[in-house]
Protein backbone atom coordinates (compact mmCIF):
# COMPACT_ATOMS: atom_id res chain seq x y z
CA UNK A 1 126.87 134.71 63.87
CA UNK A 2 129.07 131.57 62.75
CA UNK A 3 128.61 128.93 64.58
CA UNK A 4 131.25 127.70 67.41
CA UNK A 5 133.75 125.50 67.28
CA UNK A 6 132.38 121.97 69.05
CA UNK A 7 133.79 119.75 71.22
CA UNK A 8 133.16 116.24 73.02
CA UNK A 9 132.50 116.68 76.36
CA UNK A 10 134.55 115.73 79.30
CA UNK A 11 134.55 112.60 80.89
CA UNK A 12 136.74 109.52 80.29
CA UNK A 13 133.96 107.05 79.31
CA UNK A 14 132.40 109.12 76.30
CA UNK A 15 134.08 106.96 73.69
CA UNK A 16 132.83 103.44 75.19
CA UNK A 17 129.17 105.20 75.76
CA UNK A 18 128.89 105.92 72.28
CA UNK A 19 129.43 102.76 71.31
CA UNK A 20 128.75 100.32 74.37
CA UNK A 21 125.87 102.61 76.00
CA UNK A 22 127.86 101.15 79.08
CA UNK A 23 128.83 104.53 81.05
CA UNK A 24 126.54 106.53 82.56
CA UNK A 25 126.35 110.25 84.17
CA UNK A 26 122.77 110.96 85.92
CA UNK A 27 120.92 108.10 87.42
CA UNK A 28 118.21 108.27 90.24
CA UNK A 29 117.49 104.67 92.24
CA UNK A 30 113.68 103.40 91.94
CA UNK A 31 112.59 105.52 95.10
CA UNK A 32 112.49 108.58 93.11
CA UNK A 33 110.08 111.50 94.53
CA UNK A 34 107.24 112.82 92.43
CA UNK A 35 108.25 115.56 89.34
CA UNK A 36 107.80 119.04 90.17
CA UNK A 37 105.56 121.43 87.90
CA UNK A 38 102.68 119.57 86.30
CA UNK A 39 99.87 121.82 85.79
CA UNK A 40 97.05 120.28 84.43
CA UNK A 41 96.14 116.09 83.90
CA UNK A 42 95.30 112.77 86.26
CA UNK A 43 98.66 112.76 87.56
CA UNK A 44 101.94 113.70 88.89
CA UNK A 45 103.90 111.28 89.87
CA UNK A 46 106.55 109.14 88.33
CA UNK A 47 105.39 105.61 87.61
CA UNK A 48 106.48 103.25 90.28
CA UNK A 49 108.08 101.07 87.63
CA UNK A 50 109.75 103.22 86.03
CA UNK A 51 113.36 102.98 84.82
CA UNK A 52 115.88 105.11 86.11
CA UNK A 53 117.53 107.13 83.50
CA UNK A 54 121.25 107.11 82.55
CA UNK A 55 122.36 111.04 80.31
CA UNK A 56 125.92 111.14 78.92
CA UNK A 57 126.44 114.89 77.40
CA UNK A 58 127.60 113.94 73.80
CA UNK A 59 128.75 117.35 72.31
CA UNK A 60 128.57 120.70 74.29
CA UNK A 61 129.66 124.19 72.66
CA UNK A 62 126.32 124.59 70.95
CA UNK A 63 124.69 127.83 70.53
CA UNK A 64 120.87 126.99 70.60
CA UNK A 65 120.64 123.28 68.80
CA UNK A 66 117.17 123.33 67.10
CA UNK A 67 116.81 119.83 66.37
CA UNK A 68 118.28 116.31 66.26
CA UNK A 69 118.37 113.11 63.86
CA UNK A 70 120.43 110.06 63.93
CA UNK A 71 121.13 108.42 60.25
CA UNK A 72 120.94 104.49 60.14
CA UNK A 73 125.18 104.67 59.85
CA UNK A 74 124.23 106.08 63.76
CA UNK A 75 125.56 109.44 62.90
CA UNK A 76 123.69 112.66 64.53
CA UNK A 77 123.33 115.27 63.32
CA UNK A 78 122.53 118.64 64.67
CA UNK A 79 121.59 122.28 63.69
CA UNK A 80 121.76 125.59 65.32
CA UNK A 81 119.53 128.62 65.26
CA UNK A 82 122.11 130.74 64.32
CA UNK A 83 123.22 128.59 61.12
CA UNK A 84 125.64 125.79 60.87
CA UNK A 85 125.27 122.24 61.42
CA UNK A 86 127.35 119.47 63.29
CA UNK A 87 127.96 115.86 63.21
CA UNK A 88 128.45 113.49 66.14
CA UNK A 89 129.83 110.52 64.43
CA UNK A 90 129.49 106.70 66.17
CA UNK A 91 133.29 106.81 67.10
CA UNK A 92 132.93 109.72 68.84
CA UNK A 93 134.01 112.39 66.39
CA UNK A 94 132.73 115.66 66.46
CA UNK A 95 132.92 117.34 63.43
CA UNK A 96 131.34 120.91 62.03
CA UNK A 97 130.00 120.36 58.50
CA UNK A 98 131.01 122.72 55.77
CA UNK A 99 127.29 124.62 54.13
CA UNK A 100 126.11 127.33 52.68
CA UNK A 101 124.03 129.84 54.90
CA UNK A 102 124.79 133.13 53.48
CA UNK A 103 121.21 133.93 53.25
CA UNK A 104 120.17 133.04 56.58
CA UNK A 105 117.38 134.98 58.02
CA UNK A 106 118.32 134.59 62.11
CA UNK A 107 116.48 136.93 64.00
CA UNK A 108 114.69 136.39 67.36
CA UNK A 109 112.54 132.96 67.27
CA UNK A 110 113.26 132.44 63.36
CA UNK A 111 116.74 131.20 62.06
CA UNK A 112 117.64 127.42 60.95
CA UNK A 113 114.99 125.44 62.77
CA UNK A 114 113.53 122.28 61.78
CA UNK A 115 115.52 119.12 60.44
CA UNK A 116 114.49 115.59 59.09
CA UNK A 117 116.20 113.04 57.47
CA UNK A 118 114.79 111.77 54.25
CA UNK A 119 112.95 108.30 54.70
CA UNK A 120 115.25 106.84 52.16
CA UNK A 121 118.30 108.28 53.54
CA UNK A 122 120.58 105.20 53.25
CA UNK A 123 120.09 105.91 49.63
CA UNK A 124 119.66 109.16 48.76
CA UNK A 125 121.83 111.19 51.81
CA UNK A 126 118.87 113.52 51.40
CA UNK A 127 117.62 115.61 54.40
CA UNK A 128 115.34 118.47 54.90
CA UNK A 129 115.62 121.85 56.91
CA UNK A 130 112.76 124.75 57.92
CA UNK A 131 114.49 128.09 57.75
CA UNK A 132 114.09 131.70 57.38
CA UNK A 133 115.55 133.20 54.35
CA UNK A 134 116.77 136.56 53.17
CA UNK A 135 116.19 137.53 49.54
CA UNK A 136 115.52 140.45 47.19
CA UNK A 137 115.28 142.64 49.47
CA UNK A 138 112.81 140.53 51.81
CA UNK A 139 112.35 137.73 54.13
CA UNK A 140 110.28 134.00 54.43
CA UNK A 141 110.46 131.07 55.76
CA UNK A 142 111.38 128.15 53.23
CA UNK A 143 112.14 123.96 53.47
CA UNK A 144 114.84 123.27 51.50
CA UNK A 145 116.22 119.79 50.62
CA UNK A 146 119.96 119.04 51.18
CA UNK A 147 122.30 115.78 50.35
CA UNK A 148 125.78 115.32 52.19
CA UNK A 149 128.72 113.22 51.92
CA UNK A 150 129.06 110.16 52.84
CA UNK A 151 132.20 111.24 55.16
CA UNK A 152 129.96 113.54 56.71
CA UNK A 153 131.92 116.82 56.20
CA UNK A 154 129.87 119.08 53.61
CA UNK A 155 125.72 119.63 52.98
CA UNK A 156 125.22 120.83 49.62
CA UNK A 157 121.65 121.96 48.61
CA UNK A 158 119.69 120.59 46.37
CA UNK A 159 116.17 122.17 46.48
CA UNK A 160 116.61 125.88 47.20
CA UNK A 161 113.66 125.91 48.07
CA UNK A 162 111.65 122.95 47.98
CA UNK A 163 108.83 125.00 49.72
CA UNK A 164 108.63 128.69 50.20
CA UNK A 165 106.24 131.79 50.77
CA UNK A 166 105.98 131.04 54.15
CA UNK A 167 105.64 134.27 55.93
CA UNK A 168 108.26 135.40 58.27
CA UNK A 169 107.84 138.13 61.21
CA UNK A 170 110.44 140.25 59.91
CA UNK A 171 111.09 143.09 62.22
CA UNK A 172 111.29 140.57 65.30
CA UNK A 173 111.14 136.71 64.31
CA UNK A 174 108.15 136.64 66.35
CA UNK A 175 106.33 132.65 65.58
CA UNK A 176 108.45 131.37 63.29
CA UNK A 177 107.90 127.72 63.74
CA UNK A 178 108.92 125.60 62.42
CA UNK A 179 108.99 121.95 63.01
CA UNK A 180 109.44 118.85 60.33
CA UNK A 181 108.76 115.11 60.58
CA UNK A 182 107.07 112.95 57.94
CA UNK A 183 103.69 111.08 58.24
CA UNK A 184 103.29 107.20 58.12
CA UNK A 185 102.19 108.28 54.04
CA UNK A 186 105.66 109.44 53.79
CA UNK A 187 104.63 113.13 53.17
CA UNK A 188 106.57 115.80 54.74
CA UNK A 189 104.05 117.71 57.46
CA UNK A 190 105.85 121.08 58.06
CA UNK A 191 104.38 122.73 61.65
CA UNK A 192 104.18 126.90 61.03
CA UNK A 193 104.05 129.56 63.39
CA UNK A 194 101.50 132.57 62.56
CA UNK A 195 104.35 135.19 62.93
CA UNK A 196 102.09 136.78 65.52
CA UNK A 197 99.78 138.39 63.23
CA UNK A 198 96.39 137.72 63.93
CA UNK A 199 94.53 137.39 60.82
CA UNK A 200 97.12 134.07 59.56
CA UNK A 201 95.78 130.92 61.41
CA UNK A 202 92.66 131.46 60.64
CA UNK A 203 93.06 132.47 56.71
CA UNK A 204 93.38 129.59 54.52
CA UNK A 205 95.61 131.34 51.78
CA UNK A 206 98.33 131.52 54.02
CA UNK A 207 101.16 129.39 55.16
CA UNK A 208 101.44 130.58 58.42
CA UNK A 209 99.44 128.98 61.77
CA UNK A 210 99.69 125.88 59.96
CA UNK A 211 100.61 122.29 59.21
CA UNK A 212 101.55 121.65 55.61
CA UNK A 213 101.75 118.56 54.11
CA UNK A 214 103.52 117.84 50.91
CA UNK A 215 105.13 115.75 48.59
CA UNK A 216 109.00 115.36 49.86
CA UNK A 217 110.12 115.16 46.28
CA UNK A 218 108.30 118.64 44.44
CA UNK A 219 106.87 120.55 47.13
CA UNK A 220 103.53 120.28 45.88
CA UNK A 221 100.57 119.42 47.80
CA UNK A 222 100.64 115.40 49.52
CA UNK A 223 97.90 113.41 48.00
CA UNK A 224 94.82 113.27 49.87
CA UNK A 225 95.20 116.72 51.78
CA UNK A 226 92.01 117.82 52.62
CA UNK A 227 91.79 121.20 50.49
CA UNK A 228 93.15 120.13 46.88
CA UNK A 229 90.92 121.41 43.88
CA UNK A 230 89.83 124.34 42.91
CA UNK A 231 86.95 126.70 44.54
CA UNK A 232 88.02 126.50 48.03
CA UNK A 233 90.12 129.87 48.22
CA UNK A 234 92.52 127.22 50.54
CA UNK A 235 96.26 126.85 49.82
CA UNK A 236 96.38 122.93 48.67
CA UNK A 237 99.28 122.50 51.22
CA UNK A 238 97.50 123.43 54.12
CA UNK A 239 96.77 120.31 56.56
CA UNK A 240 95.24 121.63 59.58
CA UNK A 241 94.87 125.40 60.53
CA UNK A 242 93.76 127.56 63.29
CA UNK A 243 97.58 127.16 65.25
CA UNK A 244 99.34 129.89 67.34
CA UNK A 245 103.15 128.41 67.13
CA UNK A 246 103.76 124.58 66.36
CA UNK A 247 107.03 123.89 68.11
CA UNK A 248 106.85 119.99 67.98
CA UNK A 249 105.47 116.85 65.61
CA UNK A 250 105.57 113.72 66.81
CA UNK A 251 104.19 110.63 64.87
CA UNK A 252 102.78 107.97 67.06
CA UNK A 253 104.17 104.37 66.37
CA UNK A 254 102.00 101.93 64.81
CA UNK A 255 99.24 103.96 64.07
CA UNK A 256 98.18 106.91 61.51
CA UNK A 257 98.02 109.65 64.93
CA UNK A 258 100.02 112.94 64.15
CA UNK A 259 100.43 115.64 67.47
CA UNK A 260 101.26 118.99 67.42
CA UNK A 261 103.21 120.78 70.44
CA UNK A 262 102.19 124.76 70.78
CA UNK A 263 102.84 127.46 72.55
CA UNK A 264 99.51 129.44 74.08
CA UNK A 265 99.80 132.97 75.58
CA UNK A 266 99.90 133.87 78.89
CA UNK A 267 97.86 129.79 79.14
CA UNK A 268 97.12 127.41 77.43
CA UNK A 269 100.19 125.61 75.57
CA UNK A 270 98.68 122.88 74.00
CA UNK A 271 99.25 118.98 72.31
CA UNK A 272 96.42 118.56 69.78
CA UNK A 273 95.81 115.21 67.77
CA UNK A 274 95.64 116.27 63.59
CA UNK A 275 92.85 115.45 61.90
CA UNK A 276 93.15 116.19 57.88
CA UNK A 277 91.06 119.94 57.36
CA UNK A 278 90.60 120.53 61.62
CA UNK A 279 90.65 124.14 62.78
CA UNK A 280 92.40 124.05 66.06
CA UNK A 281 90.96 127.45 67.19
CA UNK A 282 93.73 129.91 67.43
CA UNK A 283 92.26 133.32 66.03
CA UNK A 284 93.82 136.12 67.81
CA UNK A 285 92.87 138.33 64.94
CA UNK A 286 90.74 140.92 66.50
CA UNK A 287 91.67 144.74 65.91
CA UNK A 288 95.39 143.55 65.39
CA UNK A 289 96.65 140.16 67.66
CA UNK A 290 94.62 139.95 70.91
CA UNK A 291 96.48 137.37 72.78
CA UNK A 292 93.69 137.45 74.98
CA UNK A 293 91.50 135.45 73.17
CA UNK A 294 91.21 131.62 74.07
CA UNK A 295 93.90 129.00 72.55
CA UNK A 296 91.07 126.79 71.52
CA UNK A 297 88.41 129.59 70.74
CA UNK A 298 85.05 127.72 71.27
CA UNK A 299 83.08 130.34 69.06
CA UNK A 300 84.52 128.87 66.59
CA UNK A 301 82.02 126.18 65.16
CA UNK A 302 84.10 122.65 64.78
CA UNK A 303 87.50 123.92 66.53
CA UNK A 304 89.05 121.02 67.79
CA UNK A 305 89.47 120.84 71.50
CA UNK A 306 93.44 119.93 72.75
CA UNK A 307 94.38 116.52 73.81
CA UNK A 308 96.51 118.67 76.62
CA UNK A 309 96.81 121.85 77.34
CA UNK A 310 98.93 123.44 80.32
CA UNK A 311 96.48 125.43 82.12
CA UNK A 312 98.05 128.47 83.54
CA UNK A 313 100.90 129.17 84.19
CA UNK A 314 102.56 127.75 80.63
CA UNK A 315 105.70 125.69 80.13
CA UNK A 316 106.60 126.67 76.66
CA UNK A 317 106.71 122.93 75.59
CA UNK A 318 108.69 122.37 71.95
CA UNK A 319 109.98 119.14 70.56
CA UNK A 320 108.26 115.87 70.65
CA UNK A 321 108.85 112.48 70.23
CA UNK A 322 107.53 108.56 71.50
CA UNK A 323 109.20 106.18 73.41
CA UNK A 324 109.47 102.85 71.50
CA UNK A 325 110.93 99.33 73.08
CA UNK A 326 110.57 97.28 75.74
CA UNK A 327 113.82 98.43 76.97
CA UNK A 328 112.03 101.59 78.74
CA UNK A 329 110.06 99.20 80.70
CA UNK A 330 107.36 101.40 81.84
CA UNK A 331 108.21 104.63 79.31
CA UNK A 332 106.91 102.60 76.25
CA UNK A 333 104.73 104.05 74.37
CA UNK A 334 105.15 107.69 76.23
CA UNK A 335 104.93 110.85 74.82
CA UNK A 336 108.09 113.13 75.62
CA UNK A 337 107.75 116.86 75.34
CA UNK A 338 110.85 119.33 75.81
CA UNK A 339 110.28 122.01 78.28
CA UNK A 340 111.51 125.25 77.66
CA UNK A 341 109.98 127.49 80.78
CA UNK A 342 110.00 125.22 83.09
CA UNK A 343 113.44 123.11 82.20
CA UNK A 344 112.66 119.76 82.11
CA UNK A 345 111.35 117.22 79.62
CA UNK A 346 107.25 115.96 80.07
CA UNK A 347 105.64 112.91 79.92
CA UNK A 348 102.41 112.12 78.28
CA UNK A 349 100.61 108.34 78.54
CA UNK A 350 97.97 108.84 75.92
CA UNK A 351 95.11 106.19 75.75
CA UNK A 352 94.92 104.56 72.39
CA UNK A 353 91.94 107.18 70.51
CA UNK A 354 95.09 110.01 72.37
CA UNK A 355 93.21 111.04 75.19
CA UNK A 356 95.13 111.81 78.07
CA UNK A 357 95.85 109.22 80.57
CA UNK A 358 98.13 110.58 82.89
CA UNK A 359 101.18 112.65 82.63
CA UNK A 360 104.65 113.56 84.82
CA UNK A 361 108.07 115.07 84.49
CA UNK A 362 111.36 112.64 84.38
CA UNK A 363 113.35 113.38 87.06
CA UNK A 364 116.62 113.20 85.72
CA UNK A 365 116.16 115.47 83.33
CA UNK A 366 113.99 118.41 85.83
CA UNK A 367 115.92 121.61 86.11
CA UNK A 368 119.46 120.11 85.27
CA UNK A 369 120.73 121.28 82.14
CA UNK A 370 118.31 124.00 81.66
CA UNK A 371 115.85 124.70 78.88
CA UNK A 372 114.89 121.61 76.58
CA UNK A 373 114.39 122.49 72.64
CA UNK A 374 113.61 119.03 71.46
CA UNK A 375 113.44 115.60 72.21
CA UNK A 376 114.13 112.48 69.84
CA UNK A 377 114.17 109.21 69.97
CA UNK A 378 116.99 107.79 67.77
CA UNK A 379 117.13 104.90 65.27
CA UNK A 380 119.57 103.11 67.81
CA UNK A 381 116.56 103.19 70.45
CA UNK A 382 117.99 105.96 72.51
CA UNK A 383 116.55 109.13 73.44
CA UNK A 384 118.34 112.24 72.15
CA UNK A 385 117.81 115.98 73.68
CA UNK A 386 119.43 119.24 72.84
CA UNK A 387 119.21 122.27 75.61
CA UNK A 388 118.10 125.93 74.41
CA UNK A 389 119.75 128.14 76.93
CA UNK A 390 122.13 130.14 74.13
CA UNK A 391 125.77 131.31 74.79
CA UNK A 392 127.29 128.52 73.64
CA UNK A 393 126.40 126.77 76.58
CA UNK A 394 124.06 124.07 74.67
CA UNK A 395 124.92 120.28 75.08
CA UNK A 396 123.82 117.39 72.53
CA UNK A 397 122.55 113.94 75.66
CA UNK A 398 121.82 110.80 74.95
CA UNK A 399 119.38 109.42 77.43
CA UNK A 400 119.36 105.91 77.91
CA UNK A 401 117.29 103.51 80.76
């Protein structure tokens, strides 16, 4: 499906926001009643400090926006599931970016997915994108490297693929990941889904129910990953293993922490701090994919216990980011998590060895534009979120305190 044509929303103060962060949308006073939803942690209820929140809708005519950036210039960009990416330029300007996905593999949870800018961006326009691809008569799930123009109206790529064999769920898309964000090292860490087949998180010649982490420039395993040389029967890429679905990274400021965001089964979803070699305890690989085995299976010597997990019933959490800045008052330093089930976006305060401290939903966001894909804090200090509810009824917001 092509994607749509895009728009700027209505409302006569878009142009100033973008530039000014002066108009606002959504905003709740300081007496604001405890989140709804919060199944498992130390507590519920919105910090008393707490800033209210301001959401403009930036771009709306989106048909499932995976994931968000913002280039220094203060360009966003966005892509879609179903292939195509867009461009929200500083003055406003909504534009559709001419590429080449002609070999897009799109089918149920698998399509374009994750997308990073390279660290040295102002330099090199070079970004990065986690896709499924169709070729010789098959299907996988690849990173490939991009550049694009300066006037932000074509993405060429330049590494087809930077990083492939990543199995793909072909008959239904089923766990295809795939998130990408790079580590304080500056290697790329690419989060995996194990395409619901149960013998792939725990098998350690396979890309799938992983994280990756490689070298942004060849594809090639990042120095110091915790399976290089020979012997091991482990893929040199692999990071961390044992994972059902990783739906969000998020690097913490400051410090060398990496968390992943997963979905669980029928309970369970999960945040779980990476640790180089950790089995996180996903093996659903008994006489086909028992998804009735636990998320963190503890008969499995060593698997790594979850920072968070959801209890039961899930959310279907997805993209992660930190707050940074004394601007959000009492939100520095909080872990955001997009909500998919139950529509909203989470908040995690994690104590400094990422421990769980307490956690709540933000109000403004709670069951008012739907489900959240991912959550991103911008260069510009701003919090960007793009909605997953399909149609092309998806909307680009800018979230500001």
């Amino acid at each position: 499906m092509p994607p749509t044509a895009r728009k700027l929303a209505a409302g006569p103060c878009l142009g100033a926001f973008l530039l000014l962060a002066a108009c606002s949308t959504t905003s709740a006073g300081p007496d604001r009643p405890a989140a709804a939803g919060v199944t498992s942690g130390t507590a519920a209820t919105v910090p008393a400090a707490a800033p209210a929140l301001d959401v403009d809708v930036l771009a709306d005519g989106l048909d499932h926006p995976w994931d968000v950036v913002q280039a220094p210039d203060g360009t966003l960009l966005v892509d879609e599931r179903a292939g195509g990416f867009t461009a929200v330029l500083p003055d406003g300007t909504v534009r559709e970016l001419d590429a080449d996905f002609d070999d897009l593999f799109a089918t149920g949870e698998t399509g374009l997915m994750g997308l990073v800018l390279d660290p040295e961006f102002a330099d090199n326009r070079r970004f990065y994108t986690c896709q499924g691809v169709e070729e010789d008569g098959g299907a996988e799930i690849q990173v490939i490297a991009w550049i694009v123009d300066e006037e932000w109206t074509t993405a060429t790529r330049v590494d087809d693929p930077l990083l492939g064999d990543i199995p793909v769920n072909e008959r239904s898309g089923r766990h295809g990941g795939c998130r990408l964000r790079f580590d304080p090292s500056g290697a790329l860490l690419v989060g995996t889904g194990d395409n619901a087949v149960g013998s792939n998180p725990q098998d350690l010649d396979s890309l799938a129910g992983k994280v990756l982490r490689i070298d942004p420039d060849t594809g090639d395993a990042a120095t110091g990953n915790p399976f290089v040389g020979p012997g091991d029967g482990a893929d040199d890429r692999i990071y961390t293993y044992g994972h059902r679905n990783v739906q969000g990274l998020a690097v913490r400021p400051g410090t060398q922490q990496v968390f992943s965001v997963e979905h669980g089964p029928d309970v369970d979803d999960e945040v779980n701090l990476l640790e180089p070699g950790a089995n996180y305890g996903w093996d659903p690989g008994r006489g086909g994919y028992d998804e009735s085995v636990p998320m963190t299976d503890p008969d499995i010597p060593g698997a790594v216990p979850a920072v968070w997990s959801s209890g039961d019933p899930t959310i279907a959490p997805s993209g992660a980011t930190f707050l940074e800045g004394g601007q959000w008052g009492a939100y520095d330093g909080l872990l955001l998590l997009g909500v998919q089930r139950d529509q909203g976006v989470l908040a995690l305060r994690l104590a400094e060895d990422g421990s769980l401290v307490e956690q709540f939903r933000l109000p403004e966001l709670e069951g008012t534009y739907g489900r959240i894909r991912t959550v991103q804090q911008g260069s510009d200090g701003a919090l960007y979120v793009t909605t997953d509810n399909g149609g092309g009824d998806d909307v680009l917001l800018r979230v500001t305190p």
